[in-house]
Protein backbone atom coordinates (compact mmCIF):
# COMPACT_ATOMS: atom_id res chain seq x y z
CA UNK A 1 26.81 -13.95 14.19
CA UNK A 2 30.05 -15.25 15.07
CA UNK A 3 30.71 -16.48 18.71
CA UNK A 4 34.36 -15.96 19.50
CA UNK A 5 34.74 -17.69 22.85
CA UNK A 6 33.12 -19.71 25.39
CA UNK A 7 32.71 -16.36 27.58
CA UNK A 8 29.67 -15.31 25.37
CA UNK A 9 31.88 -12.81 23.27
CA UNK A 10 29.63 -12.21 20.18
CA UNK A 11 30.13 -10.05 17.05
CA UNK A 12 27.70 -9.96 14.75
CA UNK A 13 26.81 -7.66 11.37
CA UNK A 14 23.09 -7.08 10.22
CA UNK A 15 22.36 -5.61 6.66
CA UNK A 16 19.00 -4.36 5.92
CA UNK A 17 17.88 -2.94 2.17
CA UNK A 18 14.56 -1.77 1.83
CA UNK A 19 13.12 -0.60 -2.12
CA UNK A 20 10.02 1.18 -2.26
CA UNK A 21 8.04 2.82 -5.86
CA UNK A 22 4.71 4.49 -5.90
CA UNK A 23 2.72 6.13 -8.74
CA UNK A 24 -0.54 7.64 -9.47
CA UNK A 25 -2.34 9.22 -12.31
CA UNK A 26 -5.48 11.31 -11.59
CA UNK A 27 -7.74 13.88 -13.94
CA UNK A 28 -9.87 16.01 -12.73
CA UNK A 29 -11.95 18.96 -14.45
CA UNK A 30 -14.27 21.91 -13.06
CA UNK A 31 -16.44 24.29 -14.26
CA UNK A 32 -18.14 27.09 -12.36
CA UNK A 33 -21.81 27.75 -12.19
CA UNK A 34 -23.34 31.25 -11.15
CA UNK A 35 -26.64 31.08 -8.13
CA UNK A 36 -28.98 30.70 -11.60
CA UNK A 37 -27.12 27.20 -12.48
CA UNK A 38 -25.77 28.69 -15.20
CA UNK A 39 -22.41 27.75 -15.94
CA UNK A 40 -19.52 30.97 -15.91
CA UNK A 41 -18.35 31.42 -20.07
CA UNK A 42 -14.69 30.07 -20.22
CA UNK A 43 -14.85 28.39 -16.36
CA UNK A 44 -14.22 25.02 -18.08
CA UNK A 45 -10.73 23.94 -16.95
CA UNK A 46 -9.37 19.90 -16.91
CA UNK A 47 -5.91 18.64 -16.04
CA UNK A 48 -3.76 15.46 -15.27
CA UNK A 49 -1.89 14.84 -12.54
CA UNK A 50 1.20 12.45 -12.62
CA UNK A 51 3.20 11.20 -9.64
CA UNK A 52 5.46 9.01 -8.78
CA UNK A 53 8.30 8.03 -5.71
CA UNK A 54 11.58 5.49 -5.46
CA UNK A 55 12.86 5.02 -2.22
CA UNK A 56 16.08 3.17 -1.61
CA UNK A 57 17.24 2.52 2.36
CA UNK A 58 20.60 1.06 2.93
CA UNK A 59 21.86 0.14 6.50
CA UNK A 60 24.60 -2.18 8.24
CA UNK A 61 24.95 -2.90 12.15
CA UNK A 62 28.48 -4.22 13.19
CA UNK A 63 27.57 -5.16 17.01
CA UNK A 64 29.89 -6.23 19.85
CA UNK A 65 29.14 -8.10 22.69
CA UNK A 66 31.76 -7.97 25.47
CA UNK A 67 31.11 -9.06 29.07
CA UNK A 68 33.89 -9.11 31.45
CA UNK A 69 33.79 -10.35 35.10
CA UNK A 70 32.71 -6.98 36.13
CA UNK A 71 30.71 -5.31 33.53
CA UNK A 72 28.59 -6.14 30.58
CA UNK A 73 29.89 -3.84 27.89
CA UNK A 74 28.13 -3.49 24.29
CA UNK A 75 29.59 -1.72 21.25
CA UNK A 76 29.60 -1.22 17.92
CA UNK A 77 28.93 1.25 14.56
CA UNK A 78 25.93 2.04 12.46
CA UNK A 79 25.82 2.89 9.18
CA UNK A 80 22.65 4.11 7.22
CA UNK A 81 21.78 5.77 3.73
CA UNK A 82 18.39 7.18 2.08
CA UNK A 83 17.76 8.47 -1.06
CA UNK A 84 14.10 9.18 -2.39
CA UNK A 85 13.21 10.28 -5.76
CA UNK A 86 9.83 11.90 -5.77
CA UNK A 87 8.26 13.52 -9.42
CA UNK A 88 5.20 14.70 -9.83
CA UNK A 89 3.82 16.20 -13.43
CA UNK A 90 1.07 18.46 -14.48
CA UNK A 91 -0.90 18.73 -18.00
CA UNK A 92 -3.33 21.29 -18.73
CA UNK A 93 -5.57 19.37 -20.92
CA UNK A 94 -8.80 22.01 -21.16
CA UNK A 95 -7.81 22.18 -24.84
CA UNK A 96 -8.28 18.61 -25.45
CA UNK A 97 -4.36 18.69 -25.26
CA UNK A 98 -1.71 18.10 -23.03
CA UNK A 99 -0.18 21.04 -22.00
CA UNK A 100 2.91 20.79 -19.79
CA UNK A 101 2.83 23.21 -16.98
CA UNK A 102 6.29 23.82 -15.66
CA UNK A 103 5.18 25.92 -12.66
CA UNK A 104 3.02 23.42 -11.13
CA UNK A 105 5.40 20.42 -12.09
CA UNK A 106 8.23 19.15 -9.66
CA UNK A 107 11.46 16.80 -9.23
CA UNK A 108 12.79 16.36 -5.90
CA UNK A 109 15.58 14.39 -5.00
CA UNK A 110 16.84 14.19 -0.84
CA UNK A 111 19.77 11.78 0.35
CA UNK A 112 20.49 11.74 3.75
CA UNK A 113 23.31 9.91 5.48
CA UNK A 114 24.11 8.54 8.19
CA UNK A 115 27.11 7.53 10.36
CA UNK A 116 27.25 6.13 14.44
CA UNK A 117 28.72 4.67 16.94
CA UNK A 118 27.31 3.45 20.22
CA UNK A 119 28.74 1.84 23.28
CA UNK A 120 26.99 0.35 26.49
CA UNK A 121 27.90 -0.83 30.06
CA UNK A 122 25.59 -3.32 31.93
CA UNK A 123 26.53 -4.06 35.66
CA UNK A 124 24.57 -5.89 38.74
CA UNK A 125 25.23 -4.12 41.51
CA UNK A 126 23.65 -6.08 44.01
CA UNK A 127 20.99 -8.96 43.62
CA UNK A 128 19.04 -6.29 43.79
CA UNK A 129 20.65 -3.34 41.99
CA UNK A 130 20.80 -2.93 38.62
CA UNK A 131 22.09 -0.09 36.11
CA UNK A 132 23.39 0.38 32.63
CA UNK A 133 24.28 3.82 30.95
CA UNK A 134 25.01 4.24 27.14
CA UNK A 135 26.12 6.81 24.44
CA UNK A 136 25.50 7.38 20.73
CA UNK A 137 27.63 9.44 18.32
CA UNK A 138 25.51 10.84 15.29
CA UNK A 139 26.83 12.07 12.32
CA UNK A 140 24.42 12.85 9.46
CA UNK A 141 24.62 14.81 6.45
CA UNK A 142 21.39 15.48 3.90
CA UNK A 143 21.34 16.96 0.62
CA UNK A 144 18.03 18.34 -1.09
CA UNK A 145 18.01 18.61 -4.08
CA UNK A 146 14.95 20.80 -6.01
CA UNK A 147 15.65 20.06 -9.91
CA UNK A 148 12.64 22.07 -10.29
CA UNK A 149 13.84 25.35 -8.72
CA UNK A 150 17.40 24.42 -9.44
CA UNK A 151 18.49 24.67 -5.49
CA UNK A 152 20.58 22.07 -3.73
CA UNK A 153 20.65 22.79 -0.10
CA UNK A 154 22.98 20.56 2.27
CA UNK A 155 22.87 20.58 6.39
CA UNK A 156 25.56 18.47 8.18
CA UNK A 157 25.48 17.79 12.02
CA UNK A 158 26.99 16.10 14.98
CA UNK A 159 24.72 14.75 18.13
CA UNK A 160 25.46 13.09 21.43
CA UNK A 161 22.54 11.05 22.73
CA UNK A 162 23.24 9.36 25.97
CA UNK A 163 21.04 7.15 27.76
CA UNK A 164 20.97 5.95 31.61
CA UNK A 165 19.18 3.17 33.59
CA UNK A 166 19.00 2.35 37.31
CA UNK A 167 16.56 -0.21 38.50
CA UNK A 168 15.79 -2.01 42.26
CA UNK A 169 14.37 -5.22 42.44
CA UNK A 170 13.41 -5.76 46.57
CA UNK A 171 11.60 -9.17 45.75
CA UNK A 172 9.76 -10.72 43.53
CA UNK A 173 6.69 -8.97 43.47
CA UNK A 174 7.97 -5.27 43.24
CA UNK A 175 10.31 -3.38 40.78
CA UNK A 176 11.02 0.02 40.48
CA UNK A 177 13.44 1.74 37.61
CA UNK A 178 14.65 4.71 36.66
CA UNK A 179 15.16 5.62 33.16
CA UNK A 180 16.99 8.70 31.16
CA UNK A 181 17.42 8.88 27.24
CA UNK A 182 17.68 11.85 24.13
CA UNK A 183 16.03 11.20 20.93
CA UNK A 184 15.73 12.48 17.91
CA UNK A 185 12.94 13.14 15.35
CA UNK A 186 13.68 13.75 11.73
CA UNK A 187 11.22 15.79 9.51
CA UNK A 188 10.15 13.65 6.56
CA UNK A 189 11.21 13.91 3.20
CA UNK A 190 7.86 16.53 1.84
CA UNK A 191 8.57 18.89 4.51
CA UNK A 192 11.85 19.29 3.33
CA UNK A 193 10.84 20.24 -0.58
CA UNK A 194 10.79 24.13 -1.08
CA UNK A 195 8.37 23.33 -4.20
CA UNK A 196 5.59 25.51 -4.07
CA UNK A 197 1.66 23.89 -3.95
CA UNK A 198 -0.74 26.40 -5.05
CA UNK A 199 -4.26 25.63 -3.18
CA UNK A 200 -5.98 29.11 -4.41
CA UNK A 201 -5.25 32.81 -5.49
CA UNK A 202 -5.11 33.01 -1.92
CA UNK A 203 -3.23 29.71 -0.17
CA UNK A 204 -0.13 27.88 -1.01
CA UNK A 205 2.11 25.55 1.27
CA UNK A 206 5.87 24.88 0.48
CA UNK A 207 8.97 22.69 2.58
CA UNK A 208 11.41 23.86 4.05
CA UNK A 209 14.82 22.63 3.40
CA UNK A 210 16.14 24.63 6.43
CA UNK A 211 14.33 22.70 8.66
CA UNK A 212 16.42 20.93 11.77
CA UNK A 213 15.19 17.50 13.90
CA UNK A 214 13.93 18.02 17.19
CA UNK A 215 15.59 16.22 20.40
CA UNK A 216 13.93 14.94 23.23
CA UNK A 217 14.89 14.51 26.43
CA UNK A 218 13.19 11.81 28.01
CA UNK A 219 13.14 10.71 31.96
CA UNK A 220 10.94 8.59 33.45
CA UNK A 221 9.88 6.25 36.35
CA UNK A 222 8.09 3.28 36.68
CA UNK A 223 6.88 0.68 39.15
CA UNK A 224 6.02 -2.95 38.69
CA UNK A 225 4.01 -5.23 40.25
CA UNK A 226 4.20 -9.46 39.90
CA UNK A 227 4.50 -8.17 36.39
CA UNK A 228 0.85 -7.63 36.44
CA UNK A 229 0.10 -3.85 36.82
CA UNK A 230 2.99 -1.30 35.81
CA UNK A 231 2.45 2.07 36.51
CA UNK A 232 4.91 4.91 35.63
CA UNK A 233 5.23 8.82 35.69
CA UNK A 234 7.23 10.78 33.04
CA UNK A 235 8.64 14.08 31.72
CA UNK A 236 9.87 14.94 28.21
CA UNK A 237 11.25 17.91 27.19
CA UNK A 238 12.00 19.03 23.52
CA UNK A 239 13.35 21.87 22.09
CA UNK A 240 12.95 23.58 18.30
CA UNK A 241 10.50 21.34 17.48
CA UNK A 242 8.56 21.77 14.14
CA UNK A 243 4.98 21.75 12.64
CA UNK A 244 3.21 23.91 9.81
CA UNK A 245 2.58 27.29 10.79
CA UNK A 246 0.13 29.54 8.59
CA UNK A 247 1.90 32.65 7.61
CA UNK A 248 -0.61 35.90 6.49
CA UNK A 249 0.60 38.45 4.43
CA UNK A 250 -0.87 41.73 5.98
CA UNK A 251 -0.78 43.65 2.65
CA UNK A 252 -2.25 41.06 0.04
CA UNK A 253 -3.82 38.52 2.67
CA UNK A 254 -1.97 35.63 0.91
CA UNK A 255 -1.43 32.69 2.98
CA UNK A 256 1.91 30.74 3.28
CA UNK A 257 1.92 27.26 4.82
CA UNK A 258 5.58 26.38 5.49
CA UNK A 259 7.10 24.35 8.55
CA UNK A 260 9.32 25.56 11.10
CA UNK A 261 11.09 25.06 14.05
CA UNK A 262 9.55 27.03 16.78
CA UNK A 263 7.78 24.72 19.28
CA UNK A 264 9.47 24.15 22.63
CA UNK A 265 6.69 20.75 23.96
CA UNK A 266 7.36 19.97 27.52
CA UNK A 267 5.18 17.32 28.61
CA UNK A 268 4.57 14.88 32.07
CA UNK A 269 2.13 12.02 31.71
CA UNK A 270 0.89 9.04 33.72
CA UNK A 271 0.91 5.48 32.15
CA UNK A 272 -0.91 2.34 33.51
CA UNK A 273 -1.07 -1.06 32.15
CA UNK A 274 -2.54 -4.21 33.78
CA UNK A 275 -1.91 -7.30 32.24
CA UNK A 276 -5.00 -9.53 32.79
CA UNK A 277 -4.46 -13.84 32.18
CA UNK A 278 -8.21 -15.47 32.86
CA UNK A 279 -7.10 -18.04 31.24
CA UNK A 280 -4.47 -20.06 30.24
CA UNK A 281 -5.42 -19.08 26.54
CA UNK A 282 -6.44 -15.69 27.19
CA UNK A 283 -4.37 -12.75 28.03
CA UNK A 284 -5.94 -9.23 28.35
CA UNK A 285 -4.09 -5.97 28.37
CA UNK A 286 -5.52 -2.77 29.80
CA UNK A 287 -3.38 0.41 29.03
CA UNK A 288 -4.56 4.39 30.13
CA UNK A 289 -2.61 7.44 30.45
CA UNK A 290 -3.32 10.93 31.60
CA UNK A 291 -0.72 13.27 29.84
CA UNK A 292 -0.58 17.57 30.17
């Protein structure tokens, strides 16, 4: 953090580098038996499972703090980059042997990058007025990449996401504020993987590396009393949004499992908290909400 002035002009950078591994080894084996217990002739089958995941985040913050006599202004640019490595191997051991088993082996590799910048303005309107609006510039590119299928599939887009916020403070006792902002949700790195999982002769779920994020446009109000009880409504909209969706083929009754963007989720809810202090030691928190 470096303070430039004496009229609270800040810049300061943030770095953040986050290293993640996983990996697993299971066996399993099966055999099936007919109603008599008797076990089905050549039903013996045993395998070996072998996974394993790097993750690598990278991310740097350059933030500016600027008031003037006027306005508080913030601003600044964001930089983020992901990369997982996921692998996962199959062996067919009902031989005794390893076998390696191509179909049912994968090696997935997704980057996805990352680029913003944001910038803020904070102004008292009154001693009892207050508001601040903001706005984000996204641009991200990804890149799957399915060594196991040998497809690379890249999807490159540009987002606004503004944010607005209006609040009135009467006395001490009440507050009320009004509240406006777009997110966005990001699919996670499996859904993305177009490898194929075979469950049964019948069932098998793959990613999709077509699939988009899903924005949400959030605006809400809330009330707030002696900072005790805080009560507030809210709507949310979001459109394209994604989840698994089972697929039936009408001709061989196969069933795909694949995720897609289809869902358009409007929601309003009710939220109450009341913040509880028996004691000078002993705060208690109470939180409901109604939601359809």
């Amino acid at each position: 953090i470096y303070k430039i002035d004496t009229l609270n002009r800040k810049l300061s950078f943030e770095f953040d580098y986050f290293n993640y591994g996983w990996g697993s080894y299971r066996n399993f084996s099966s055999t099936t038996y007919q109603t008599n217990n008797l076990n089905t002739p050549i039903s013996f089958y045993a395998a070996n499972n072998i996974g394993d995941q790097k993750i690598n985040n990278l991310s740097f913050n350059l933030d500016m703090e600027h008031p003037l006599k006027w306005v508080n202004l913030n601003y600044g640019v964001r930089f983020s980059n992901i990369e997982t490595k996921s692998g996962f191997k199959y062996y067919d051991v009902t031989h005794g042997f390893p076998e390696f088993d191509t179909k049912q082996s994968n090696n997935f590799i997704y980057k996805e990058n990352t680029q913003a910048i944001y910038f803020s303005a904070q102004k008292e309107l009154s001693d009892k007025w207050e508001t601040k609006i903001g706005l984000r510039l996204e641009n991200t590119n990804t890149q799957g990449n399915s060594l196991t299928l040998n497809e690379e599939h890249k999807i490159d887009y540009i987002k606004l996401f503004p944010t607005a916020y209006l609040s009135f403070t009467p006395n001490e006792d009440h507050t009320f504020s009004l509240s406006y902002s777009r997110r966005i949700n990001r699919p996670n790195y499996s859904l993305l993987n177009p490898f194929r999982w075979v469950a049964s002769a019948y069932s098998y779920s793959e990613g999709n590396p077509y699939l988009q994020p899903a924005f949400t446009n959030n605006l809400e109000l809330e009330y707030m009393l002696k900072e005790k009880f805080i009560s507030s409504v809210y709507f949310s909209h979001t459109d394209d949004d994604f989840e698994q969706l089972s697929i039936i083929n009408p001709e061989t009754s196969i069933q795909q499992i694949i995720p897609k963007n289809f869902k358009i989720n409007r929601m309003i809810g009710f939220n109450q908290t009341i913040i509880l202090k028996p004691l000078s030691w002993w705060n208690i928190n109470f939180f409901g909400t109604v939601y359809y």
